[in-house]
Each structure stands twice: as C-alpha cells, then as structure tokens.
Protein backbone atom coordinates (compact mmCIF):
# COMPACT_ATOMS: atom_id res chain seq x y z
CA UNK A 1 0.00 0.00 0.00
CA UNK A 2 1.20 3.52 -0.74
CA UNK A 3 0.59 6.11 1.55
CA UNK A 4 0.61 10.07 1.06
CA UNK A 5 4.05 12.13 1.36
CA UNK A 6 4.30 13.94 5.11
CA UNK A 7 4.59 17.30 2.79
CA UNK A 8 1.84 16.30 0.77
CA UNK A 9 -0.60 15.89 3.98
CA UNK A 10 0.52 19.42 5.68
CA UNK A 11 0.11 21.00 2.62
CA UNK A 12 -3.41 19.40 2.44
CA UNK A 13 -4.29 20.63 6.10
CA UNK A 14 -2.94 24.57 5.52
CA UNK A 15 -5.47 24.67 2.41
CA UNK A 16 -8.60 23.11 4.48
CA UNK A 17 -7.69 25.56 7.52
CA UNK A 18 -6.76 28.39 4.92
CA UNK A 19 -10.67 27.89 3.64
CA UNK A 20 -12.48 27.58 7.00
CA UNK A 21 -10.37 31.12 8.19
CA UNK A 22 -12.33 32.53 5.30
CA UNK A 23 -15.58 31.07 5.89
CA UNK A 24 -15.55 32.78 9.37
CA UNK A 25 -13.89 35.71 8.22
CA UNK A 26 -16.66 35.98 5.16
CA UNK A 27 -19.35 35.00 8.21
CA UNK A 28 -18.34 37.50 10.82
CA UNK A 29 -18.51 40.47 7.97
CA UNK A 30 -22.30 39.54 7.02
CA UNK A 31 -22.98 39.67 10.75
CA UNK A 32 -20.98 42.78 11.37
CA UNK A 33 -23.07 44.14 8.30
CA UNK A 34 -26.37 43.33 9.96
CA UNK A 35 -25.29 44.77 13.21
CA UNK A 36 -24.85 48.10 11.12
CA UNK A 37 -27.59 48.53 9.11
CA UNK A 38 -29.95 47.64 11.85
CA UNK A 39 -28.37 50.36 14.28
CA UNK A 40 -28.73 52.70 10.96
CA UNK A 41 -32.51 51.70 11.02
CA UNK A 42 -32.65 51.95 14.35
CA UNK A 43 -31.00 55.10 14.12
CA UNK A 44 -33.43 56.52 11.67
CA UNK A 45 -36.49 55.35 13.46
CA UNK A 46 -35.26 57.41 16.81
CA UNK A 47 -35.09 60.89 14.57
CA UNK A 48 -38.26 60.23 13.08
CA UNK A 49 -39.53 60.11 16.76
CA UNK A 50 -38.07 62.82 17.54
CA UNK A 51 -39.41 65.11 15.31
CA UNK A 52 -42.02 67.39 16.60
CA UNK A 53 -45.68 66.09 15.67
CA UNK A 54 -48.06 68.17 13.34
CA UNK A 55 -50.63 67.70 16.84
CA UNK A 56 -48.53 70.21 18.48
CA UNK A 57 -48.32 72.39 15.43
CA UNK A 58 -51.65 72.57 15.21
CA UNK A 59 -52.54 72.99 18.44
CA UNK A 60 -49.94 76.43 18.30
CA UNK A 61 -52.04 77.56 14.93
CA UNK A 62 -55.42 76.87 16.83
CA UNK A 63 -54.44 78.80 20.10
CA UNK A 64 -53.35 81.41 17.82
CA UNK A 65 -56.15 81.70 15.78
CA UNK A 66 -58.54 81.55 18.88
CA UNK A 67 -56.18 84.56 20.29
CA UNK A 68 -57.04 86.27 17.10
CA UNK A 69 -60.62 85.97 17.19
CA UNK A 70 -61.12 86.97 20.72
CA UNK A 71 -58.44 90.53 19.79
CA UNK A 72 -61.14 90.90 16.88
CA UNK A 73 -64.45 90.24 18.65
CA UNK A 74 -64.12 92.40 21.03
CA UNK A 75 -62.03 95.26 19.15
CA UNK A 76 -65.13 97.48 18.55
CA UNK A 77 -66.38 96.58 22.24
CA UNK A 78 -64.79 99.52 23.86
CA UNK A 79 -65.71 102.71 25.95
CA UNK A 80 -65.21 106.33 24.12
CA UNK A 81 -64.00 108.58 26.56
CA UNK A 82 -64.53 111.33 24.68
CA UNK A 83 -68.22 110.48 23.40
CA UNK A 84 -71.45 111.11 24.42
CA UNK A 85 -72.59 109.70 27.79
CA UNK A 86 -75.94 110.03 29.86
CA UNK A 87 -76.66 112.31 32.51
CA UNK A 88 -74.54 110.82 35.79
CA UNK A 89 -74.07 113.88 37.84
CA UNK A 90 -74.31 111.94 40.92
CA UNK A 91 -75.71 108.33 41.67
CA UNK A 92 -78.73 108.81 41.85
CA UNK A 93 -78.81 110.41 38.15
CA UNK A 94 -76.61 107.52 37.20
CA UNK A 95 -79.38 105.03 38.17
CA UNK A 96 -82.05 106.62 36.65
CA UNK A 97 -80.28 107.13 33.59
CA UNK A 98 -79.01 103.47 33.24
CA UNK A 99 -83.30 102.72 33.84
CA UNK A 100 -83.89 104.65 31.16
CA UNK A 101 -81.37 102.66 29.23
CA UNK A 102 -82.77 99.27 29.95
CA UNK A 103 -85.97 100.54 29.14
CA UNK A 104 -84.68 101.81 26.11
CA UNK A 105 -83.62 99.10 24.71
CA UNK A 106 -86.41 96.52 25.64
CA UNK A 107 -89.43 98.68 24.90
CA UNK A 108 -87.54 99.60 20.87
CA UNK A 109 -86.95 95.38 20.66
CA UNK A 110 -90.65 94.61 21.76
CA UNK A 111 -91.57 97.06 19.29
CA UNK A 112 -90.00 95.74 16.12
CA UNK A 113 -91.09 92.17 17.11
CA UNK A 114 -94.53 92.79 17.70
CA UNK A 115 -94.35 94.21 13.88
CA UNK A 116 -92.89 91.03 12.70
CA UNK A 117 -89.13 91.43 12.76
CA UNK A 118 -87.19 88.46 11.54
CA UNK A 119 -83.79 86.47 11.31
CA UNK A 120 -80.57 88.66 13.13
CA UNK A 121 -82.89 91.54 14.03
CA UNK A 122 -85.48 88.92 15.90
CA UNK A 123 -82.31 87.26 17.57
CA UNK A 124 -81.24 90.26 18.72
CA UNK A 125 -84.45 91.72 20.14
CA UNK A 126 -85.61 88.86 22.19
CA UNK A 127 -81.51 88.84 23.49
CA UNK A 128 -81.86 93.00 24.51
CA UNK A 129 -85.33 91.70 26.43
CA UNK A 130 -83.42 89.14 28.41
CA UNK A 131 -80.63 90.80 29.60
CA UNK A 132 -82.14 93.93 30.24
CA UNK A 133 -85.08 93.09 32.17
CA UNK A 134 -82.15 91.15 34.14
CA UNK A 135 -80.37 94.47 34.49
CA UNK A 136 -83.66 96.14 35.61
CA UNK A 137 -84.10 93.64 38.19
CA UNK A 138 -80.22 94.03 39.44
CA UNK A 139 -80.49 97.94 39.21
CA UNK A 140 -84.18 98.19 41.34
CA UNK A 141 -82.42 96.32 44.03
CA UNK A 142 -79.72 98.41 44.58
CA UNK A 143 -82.25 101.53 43.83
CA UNK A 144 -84.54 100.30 46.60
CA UNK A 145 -82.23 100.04 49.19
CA UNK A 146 -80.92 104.12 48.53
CA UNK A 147 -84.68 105.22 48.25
CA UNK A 148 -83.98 106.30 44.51
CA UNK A 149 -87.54 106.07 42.58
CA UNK A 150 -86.28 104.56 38.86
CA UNK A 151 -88.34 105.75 35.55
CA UNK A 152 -90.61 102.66 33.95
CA UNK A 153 -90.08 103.76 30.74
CA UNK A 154 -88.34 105.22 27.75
CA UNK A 155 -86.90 108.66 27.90
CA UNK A 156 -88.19 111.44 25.94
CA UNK A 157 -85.81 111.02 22.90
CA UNK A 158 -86.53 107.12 22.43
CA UNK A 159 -89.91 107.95 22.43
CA UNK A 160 -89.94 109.91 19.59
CA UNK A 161 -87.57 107.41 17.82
CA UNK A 162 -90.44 104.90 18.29
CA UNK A 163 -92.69 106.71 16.72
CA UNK A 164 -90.59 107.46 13.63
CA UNK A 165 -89.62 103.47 13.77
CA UNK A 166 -93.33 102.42 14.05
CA UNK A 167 -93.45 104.36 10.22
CA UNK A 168 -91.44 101.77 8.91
CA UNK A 169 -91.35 97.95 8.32
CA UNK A 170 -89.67 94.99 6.58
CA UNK A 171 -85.91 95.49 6.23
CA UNK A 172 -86.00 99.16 6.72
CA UNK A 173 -87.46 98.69 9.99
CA UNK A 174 -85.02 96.37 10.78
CA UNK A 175 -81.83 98.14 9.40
CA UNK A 176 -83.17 101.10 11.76
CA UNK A 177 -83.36 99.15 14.70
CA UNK A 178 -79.61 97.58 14.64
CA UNK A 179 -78.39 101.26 14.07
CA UNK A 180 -80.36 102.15 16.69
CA UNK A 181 -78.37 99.10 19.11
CA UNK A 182 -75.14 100.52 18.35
CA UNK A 183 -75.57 103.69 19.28
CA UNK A 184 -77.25 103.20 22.48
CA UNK A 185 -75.04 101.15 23.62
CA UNK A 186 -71.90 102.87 22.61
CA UNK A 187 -73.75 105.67 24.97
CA UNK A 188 -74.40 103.55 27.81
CA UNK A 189 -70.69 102.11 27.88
CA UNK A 190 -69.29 105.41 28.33
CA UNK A 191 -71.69 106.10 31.00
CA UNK A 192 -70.98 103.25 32.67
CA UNK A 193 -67.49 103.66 32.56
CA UNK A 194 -67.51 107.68 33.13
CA UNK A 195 -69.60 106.78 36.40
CA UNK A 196 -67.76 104.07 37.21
CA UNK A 197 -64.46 106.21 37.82
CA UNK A 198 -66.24 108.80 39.57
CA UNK A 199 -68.44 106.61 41.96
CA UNK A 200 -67.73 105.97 45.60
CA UNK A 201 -70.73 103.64 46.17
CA UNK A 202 -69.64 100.15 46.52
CA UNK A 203 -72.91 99.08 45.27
CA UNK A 204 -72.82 101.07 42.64
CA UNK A 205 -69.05 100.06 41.75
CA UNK A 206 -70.13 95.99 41.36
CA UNK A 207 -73.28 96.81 39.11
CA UNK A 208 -70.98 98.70 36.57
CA UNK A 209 -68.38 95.64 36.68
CA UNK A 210 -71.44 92.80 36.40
CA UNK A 211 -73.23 94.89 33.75
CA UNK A 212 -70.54 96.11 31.71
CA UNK A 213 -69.10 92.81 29.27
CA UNK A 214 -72.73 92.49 29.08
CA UNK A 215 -73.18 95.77 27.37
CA UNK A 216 -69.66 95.34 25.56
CA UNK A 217 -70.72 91.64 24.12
CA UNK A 218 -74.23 93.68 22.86
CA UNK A 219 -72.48 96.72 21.39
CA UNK A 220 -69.94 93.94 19.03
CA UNK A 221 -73.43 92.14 18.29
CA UNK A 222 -75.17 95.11 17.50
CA UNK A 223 -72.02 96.37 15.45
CA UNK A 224 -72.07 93.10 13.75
CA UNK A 225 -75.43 92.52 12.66
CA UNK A 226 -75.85 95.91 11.36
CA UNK A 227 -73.02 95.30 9.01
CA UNK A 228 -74.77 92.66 7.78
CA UNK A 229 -77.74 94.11 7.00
C-alpha cells in the first residue's frame, strides 16, 4: 500500500484551515453588516420620533387663531372717553339714567317684534329683552335700598324714535333698529365707565363691573349685525 508524502498531507491541512479562516472571516462580515444597518434603522427610526408632531403644530395655529378671534371680537367693544354719555351727575342720576337705558332698549326690541321682525334683528331683540329686564331687576335692588324712585319707561328722545320706527317695516325697519343698538349702547358704555371712575358707592361700583361685558358683548353684536344688513 502507498501512503501520502508527510509534505503532501501538511500542505493538504494549511489549504482546508486556509478555507475555514475565510468562511468565518466571510461569516463574521455579514454579521458585522447586519449589526450596522440595523443600528442605521434603528438610528433613523429614533429621529423620526423625535421630530415634533403636526398635533402640536396645530394645536400652536389653533391657540393662535382663537387669540385672534377673541383681539377681533371684542375690538369694537370699547368705551369712548370722549363720546357722548348720559346724565350721571351723581348716583342717583346715574341710576335713573341706566333705567332709562334698559328701558330703552327693551321697549324699541318689543316694538319691532310685535311688527314682525325676523332672522338677526329677531335674535337680537328677544336677546336685549333678556338681559335687560335682568339688568332692571339688578339695578331696582340696589335703587330700593338708597330710596332712589327709577323711571318705567323710555326717555323722551326714544320715544320719539319709536314713533318714527313704528313708520317703517320689513328690512328698513329692521336696518333702523340695529343702528339704533349701536348707538345706544356705545352711549351707555361710556356712561358706565364715566360713572364708574367717579363713583364711591360700593354698590354702585359691582353693578358697573357685572353689567358692563354684558353691554360690551351687545355693542360687538349690535355692530355686527348691522353690518350685515
């Protein structure tokens, strides 16, 4: 039997273990490889998280907006110091003056309902009825207890408007009516706010504070509705 050379079997091994070093060499770069690109995904995936969401930027363009629309709403809502006011010489006139005003403005909206007003103008009517009666009630009390005697109706001047507003009807009755709204009360703000400065009476003091966004969120109505007339 002949049997291999001892040179011939060494050089044999060296190939074999020359191959399997590059099988493990070839295996440990495909690993190494993964490894990589899955920390690159990995990677990617965290700055994708990261980013800020379009939630939040919304949520910025919505508080802005809202900031917006409140700046605008209540823009035209605002005391004139230098425009007309009603008589408030002293509290007393003050009350009976802001009596006047309620009645004012309820006795002119039961007016233009009862001759068929419709759509803003019918909105806003039946709204000046609500709060004002409220304002009538809030006013007597204070009234009562300093043994001042209010007026039950409109003054002379809104009288004779009524009578010129009971000539018309349809949309000219109603286009008279919302001008009417603004500038009443554009008048009664600055009264209320003239008085309000001047006033010592505590009582006096809260009703202006209560009543006042009240009369500001009817003046922006009434300046609203009459644009769109």
């Amino acid at each position: 039997m002949v049997y291999p050379h001892t040179s011939t079997i060494t050089s044999m091994k060296r190939i074999l273990f020359s191959a399997a070093c590059l099988g493990l060499l070839s295996l440990g770069s495909c690993n190494s490889s993964s490894d990589t690109t899955s920390t690159s995904a990995d990677t990617a995936d965290t700055a994708v998280g990261s980013a800020p969401t379009d939630n939040n930027a919304g949520a910025m363009d919505s508080t802005a907006g809202g900031m917006g629309d409140t700046t605008a709403a209540g823009a035209g809502a605002m005391a004139d110091p230098s425009g007309p006011t009603a008589p408030h010489s002293d509290d007393p006139t003050f009350m009976k003056s802001a009596a006047h005003s309620d009645q004012n403005e309820i006795q002119l909206s039961k007016l233009v309902l009862e001759k068929g007003a419709t759509g803003m103008a019918k909105t806003h009517a039946d709204m000046m009825i609500t709060d004002h009666t409220k304002s009538t009630a809030d006013l007597k009390a204070i009234a009562t207890k300093k043994n001042v005697t209010l007026p039950t109706d409109m003054d002379a001047e809104h009288k004779a408007i009524a009578e010129q507003m009971r000539k018309l009807s349809g949309k000219d009755l109603e286009k008279k009516f919302m001008e009417q709204m603004v500038t009443d009360h554009q008048k009664t703000l600055n009264t209320m706010a003239a008085h309000k400065a001047m006033t010592q009476d505590t009582d006096l003091q809260t009703f202006i504070t209560k009543t006042t966004p009240v009369i500001e969120k009817h003046l922006t109505m009434s300046k609203d509705h009459n644009g769109m007339m």
